[in-house]
Protein backbone atom coordinates (compact mmCIF):
# COMPACT_ATOMS: atom_id res chain seq x y z
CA UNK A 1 0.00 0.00 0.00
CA UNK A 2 2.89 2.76 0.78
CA UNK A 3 3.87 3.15 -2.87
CA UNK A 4 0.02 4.48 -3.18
CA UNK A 5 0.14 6.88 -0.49
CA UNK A 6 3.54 7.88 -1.62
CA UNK A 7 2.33 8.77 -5.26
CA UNK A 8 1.43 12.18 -3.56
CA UNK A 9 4.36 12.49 -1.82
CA UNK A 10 2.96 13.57 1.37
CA UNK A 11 1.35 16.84 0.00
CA UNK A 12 3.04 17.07 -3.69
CA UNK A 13 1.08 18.28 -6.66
CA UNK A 14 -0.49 15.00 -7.97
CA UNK A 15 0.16 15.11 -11.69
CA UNK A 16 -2.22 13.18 -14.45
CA UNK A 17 -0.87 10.68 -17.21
CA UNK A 18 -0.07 13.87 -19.45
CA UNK A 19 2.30 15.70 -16.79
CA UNK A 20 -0.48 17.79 -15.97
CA UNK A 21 -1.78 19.11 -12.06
CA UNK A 22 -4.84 17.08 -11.21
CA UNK A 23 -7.63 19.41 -10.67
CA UNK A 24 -10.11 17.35 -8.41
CA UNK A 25 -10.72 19.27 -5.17
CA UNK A 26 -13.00 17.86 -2.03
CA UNK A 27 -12.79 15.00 -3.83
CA UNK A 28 -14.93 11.53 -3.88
CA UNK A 29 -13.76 8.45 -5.45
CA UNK A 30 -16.02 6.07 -7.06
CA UNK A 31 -15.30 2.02 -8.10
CA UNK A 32 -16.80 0.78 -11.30
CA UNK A 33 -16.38 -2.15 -13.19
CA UNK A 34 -12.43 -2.40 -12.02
CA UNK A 35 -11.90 1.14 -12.71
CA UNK A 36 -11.94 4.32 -10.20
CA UNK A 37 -13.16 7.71 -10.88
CA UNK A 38 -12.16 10.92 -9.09
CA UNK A 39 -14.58 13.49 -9.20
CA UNK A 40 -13.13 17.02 -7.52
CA UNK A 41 -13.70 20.93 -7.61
CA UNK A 42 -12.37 22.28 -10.43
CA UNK A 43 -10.53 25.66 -8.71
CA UNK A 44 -8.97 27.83 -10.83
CA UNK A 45 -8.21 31.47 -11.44
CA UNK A 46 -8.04 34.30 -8.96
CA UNK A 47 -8.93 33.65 -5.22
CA UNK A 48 -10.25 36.81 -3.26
CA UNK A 49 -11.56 37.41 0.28
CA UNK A 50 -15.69 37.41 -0.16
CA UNK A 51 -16.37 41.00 2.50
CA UNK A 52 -18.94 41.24 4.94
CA UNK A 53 -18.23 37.96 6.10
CA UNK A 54 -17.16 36.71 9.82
CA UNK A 55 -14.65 34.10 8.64
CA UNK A 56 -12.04 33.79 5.70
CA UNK A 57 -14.45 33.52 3.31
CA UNK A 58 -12.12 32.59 0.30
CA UNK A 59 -12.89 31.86 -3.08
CA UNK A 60 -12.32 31.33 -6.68
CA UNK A 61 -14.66 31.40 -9.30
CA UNK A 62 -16.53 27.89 -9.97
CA UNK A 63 -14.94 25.78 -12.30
CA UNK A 64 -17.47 22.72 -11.93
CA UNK A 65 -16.32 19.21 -11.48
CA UNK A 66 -13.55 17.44 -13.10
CA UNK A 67 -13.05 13.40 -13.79
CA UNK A 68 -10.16 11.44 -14.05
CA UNK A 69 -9.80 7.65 -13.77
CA UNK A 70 -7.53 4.85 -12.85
CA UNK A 71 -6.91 1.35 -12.62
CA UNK A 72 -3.78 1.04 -10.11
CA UNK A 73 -4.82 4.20 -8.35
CA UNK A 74 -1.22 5.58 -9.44
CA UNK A 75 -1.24 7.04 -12.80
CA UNK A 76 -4.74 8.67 -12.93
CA UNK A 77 -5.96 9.53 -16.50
CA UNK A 78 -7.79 13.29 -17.13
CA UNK A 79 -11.35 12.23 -18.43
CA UNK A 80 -12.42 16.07 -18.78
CA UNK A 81 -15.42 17.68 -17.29
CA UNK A 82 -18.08 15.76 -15.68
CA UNK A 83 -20.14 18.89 -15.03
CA UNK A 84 -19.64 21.93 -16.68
CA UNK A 85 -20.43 25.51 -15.02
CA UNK A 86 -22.61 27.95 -16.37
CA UNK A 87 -21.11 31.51 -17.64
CA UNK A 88 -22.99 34.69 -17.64
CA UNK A 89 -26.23 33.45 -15.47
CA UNK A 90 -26.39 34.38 -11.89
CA UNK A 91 -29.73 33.07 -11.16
CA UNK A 92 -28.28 29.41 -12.07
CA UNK A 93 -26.47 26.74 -9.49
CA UNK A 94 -24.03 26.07 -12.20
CA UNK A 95 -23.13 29.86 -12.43
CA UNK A 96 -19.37 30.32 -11.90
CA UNK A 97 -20.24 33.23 -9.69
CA UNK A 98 -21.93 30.10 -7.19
CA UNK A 99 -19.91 27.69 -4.91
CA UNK A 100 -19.80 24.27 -6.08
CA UNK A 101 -18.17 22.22 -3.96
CA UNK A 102 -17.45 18.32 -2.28
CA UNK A 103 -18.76 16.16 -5.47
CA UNK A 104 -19.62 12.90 -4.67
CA UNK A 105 -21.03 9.77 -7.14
CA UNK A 106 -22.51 6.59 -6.96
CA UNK A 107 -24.04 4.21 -9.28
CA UNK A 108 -27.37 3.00 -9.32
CA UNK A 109 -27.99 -0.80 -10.34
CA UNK A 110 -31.74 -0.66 -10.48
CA UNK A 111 -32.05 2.70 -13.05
CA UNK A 112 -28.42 2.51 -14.49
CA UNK A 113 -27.70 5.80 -13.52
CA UNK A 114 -24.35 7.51 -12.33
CA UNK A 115 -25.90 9.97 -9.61
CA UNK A 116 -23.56 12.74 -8.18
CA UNK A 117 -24.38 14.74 -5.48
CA UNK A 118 -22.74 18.23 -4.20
CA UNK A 119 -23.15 21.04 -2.32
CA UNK A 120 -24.77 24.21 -4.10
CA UNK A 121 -23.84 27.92 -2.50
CA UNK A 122 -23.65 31.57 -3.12
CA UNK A 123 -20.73 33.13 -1.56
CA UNK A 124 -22.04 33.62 1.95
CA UNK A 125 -22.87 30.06 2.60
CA UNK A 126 -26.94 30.98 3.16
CA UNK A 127 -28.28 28.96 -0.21
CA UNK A 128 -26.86 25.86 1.67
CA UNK A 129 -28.49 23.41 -0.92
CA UNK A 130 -27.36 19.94 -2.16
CA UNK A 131 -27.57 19.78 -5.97
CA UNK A 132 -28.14 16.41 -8.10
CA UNK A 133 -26.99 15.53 -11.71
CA UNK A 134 -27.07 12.27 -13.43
CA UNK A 135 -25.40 10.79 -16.67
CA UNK A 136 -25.06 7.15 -18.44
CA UNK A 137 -21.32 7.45 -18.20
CA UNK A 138 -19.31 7.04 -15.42
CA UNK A 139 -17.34 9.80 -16.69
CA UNK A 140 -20.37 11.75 -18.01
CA UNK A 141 -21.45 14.47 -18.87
CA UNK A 142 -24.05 14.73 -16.14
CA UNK A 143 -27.42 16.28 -16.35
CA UNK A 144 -28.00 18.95 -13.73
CA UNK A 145 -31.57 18.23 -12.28
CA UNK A 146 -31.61 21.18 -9.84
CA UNK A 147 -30.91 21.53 -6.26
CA UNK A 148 -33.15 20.67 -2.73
CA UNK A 149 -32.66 21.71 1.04
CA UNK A 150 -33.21 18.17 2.37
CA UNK A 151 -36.52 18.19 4.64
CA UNK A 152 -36.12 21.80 4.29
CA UNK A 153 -32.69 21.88 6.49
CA UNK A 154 -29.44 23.52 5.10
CA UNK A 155 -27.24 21.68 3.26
CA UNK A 156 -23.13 22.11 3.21
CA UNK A 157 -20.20 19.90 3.24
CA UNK A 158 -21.24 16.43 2.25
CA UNK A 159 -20.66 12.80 1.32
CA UNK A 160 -22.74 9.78 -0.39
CA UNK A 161 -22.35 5.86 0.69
CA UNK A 162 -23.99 3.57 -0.86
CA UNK A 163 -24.51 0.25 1.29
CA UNK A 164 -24.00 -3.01 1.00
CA UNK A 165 -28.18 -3.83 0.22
CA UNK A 166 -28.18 -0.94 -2.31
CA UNK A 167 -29.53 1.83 0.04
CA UNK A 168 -27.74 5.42 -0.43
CA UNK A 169 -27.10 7.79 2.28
CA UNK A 170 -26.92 11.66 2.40
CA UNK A 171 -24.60 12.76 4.94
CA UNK A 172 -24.05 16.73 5.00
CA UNK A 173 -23.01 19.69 8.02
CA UNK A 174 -26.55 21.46 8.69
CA UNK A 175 -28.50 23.72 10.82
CA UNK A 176 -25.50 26.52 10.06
CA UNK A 177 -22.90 23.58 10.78
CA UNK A 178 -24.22 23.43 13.99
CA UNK A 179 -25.39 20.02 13.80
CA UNK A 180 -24.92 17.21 10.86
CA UNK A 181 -27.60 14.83 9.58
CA UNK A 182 -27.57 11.83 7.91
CA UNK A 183 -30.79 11.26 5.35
CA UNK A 184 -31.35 7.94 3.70
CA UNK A 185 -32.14 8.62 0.12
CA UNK A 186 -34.99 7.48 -2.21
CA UNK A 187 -34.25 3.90 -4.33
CA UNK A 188 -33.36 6.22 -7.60
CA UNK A 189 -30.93 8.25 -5.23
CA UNK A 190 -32.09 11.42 -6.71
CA UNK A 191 -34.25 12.54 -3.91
CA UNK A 192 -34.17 12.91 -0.12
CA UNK A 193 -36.85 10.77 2.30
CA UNK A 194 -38.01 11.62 4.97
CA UNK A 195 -35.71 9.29 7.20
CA UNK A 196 -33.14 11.49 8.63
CA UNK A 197 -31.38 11.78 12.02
CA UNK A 198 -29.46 14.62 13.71
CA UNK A 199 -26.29 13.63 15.09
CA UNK A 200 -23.25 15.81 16.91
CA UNK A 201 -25.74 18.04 17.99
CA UNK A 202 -24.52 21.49 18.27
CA UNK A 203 -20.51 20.01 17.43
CA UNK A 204 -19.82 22.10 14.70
CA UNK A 205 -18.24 19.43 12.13
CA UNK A 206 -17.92 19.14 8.50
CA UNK A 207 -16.21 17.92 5.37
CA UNK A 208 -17.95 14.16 6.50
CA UNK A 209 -16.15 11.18 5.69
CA UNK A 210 -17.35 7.42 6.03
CA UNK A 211 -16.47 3.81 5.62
CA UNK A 212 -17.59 0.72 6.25
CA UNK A 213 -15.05 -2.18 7.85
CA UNK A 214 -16.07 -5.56 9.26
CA UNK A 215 -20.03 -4.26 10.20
CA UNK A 216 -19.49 -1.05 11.87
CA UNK A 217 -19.33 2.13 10.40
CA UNK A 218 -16.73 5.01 11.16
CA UNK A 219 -17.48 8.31 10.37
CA UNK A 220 -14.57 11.17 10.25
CA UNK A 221 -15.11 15.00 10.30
CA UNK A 222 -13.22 17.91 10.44
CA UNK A 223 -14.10 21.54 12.55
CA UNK A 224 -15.34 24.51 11.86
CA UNK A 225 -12.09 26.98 10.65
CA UNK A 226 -12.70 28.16 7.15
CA UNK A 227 -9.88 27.18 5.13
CA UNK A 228 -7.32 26.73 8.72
CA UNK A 229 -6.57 23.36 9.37
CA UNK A 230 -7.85 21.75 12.67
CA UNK A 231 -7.96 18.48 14.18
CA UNK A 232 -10.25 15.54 12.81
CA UNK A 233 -12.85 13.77 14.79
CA UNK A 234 -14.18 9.91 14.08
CA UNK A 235 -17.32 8.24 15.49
CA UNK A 236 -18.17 4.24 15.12
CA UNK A 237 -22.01 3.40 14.51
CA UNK A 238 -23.36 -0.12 14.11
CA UNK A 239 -25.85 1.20 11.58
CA UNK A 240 -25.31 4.07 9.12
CA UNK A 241 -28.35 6.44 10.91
CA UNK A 242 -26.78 5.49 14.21
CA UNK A 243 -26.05 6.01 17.17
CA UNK A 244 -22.94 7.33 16.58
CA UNK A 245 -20.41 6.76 18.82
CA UNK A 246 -17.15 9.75 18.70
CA UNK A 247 -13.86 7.94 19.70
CA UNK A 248 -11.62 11.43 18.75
CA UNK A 249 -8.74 12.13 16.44
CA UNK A 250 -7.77 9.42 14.11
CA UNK A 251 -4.44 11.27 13.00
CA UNK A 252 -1.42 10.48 15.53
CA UNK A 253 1.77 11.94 15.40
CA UNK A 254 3.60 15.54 14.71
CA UNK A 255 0.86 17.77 13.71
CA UNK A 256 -2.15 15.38 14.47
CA UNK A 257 -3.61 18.44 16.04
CA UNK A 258 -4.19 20.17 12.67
CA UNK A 259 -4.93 16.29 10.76
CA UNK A 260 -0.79 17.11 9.22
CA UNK A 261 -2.10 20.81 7.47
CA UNK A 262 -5.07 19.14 5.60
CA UNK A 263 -8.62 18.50 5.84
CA UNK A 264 -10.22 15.34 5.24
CA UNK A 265 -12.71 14.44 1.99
CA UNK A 266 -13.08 10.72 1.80
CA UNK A 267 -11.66 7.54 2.90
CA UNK A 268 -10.95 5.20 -0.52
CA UNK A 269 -11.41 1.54 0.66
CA UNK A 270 -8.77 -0.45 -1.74
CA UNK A 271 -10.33 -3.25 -3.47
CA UNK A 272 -7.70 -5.07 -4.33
CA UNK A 273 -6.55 -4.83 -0.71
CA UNK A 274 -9.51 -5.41 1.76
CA UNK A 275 -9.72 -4.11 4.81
CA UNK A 276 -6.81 -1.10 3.50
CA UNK A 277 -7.94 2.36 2.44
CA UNK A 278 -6.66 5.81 2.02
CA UNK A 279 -7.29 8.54 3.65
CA UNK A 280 -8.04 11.55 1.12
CA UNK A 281 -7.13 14.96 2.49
CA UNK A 282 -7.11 18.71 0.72
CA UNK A 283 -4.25 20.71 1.94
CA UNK A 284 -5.34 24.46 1.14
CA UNK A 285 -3.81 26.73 0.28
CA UNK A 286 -6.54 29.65 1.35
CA UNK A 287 -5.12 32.53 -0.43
CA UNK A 288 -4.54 30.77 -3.28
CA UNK A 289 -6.75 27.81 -3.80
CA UNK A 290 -5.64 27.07 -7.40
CA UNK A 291 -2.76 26.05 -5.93
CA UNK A 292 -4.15 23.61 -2.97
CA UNK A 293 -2.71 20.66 -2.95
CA UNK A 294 -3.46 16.90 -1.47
CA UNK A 295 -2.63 14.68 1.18
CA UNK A 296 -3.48 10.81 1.11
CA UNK A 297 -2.45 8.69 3.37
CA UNK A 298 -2.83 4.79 4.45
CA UNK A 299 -6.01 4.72 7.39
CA UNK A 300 -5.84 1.16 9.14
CA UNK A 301 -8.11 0.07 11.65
CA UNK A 302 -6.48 -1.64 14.59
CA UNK A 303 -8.78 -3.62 17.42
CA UNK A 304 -11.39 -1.20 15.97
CA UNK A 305 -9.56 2.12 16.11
CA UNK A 306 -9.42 4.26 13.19
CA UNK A 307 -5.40 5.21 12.63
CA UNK A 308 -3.73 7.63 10.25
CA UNK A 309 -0.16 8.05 10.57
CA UNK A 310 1.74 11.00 8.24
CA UNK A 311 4.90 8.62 7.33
């Protein structure tokens, strides 16, 4: 596994089979037919300070979401862009004058549909909406549908798992980040149900994580610091809507405090290695964002505690 984590060098700029940066910020990472696919923020341009705003509300314009692929999870191939932004129309989600961030896919069996899910902004965080597109490619183009505040609660930083019996799971930083839910989805994954639970109540987490190993799941999140790092959290449920149990910071070592500079956006399981996964981390760079780069990392579970060591 180390010549995977080392492919980034510990916080390198990852480059694509054609020498090129790989553009794939808040990343997910999904597995398909022996082949995965990276989908990532496209950031690009400019970053400036949004004003008015109580925290270091940095941003670039919205580049929309980027695909690459791989088989070895080494060399990772630029498939283009898997959802393209919208130029010149405010009053779209799409607009590069929006926030589109934390891009997550999975692929429905029963409708054949690749269904990626993200969270849809204006620059002070108030739209707070998770937005849905579909395509009939893994690597698309997908078909924006629209967006939806889940059971009328805020939407912000967010992941998708899809379980083992085929049910999907929306797990997103609400209520102002005051409080994260988790919201079982309905069987075509594009909407929200009803089902829903509120759990670290009045925390303050985001940029959710989760994994499955051996039954339970494990659940890591990051504070509340704008683009500053700070220390990662991780909870252990026997069911995906809970209760969640929080065991505290995964990350051990020099800088553990601040999860080694980065913040987490997924945890890869490796197929060809069960039981192994990566840790996924941005490592911003706030005043520049074009130039953030990443941070992945081996994650091993030992006697049922989540570990991440920076080599």
């Amino acid at each position: 596994m180390k010549p995977i984590a080392d492919t980034l060098a510990n916080g390198s700029i990852l480059l694509d089979t054609d020498g090129k940066p790989v553009n794939a910020h808040g990343p997910g990472v999904m597995y398909h037919q022996g082949v995965y696919y990276l989908f990532g923020e496209i950031k690009k341009g400019k970053t400036w300070l949004v004003p008015g705003q109580n925290w270091e509300d940095y941003r670039v314009s919205a580049g929309g979401i980027s695909c690459y692929s791989s088989t070895d999870l080494k060399h990772w191939k630029n498939r283009g862009i898997a959802l393209k932004p919208e130029v010149g129309d405010p009053g779209n989600d799409l607009d590069t004058g929006r926030v589109i961030e934390r891009p997550k896919v999975i692929y429905n069996a029963r409708t054949k549909k690749f269904v990626m899910w993200m969270h849809i902004d204006k620059n002070d965080y108030n739209y707070s909406r998770g937005g849905i597109a579909i395509s009939d490619n893994p690597v698309g183009p997908y078909q924006y549908l629209g967006s939806i505040r889940p059971n009328n609660q805020m939407l912000r930083d967010m992941t998708l798992y899809k379980d083992d019996d085929g049910k999907a799971y929306l797990i997103y930083s609400s209520e102002d980040n005051n409080t994260m839910h988790v919201c079982q989805l309905s069987d075509d994954y594009l909407k929200p149900t009803t089902t829903y639970v509120r759990i670290f109540e009045n925390k303050r987490r985001e940029s959710p994580s989760i994994f499955k190993n051996k039954g339970k799941y494990y659940l890591i999140t990051s504070g509340c610091s704008g683009w500053s790092p700070n220390a990662a959290s991780y909870a252990v449920a026997d069911h995906v809507m809970g209760p969640w149990k929080e065991e505290g910071n995964p990350c051990k070592g020099a800088n553990a405090e601040v999860t080694f500079f980065s913040q987490g956006a997924f945890v890869l399981p490796i197929v060809s290695q069960p039981g192994k996964y990566i840790f996924m981390g941005d490592l911003w760079n706030k005043t520049d964002l074009e130039k953030s780069a990443y941070l992945w990392l081996p994650l091993r579970i030992n006697d049922g505690k989540v570990e991440i060591y920076n080599p």
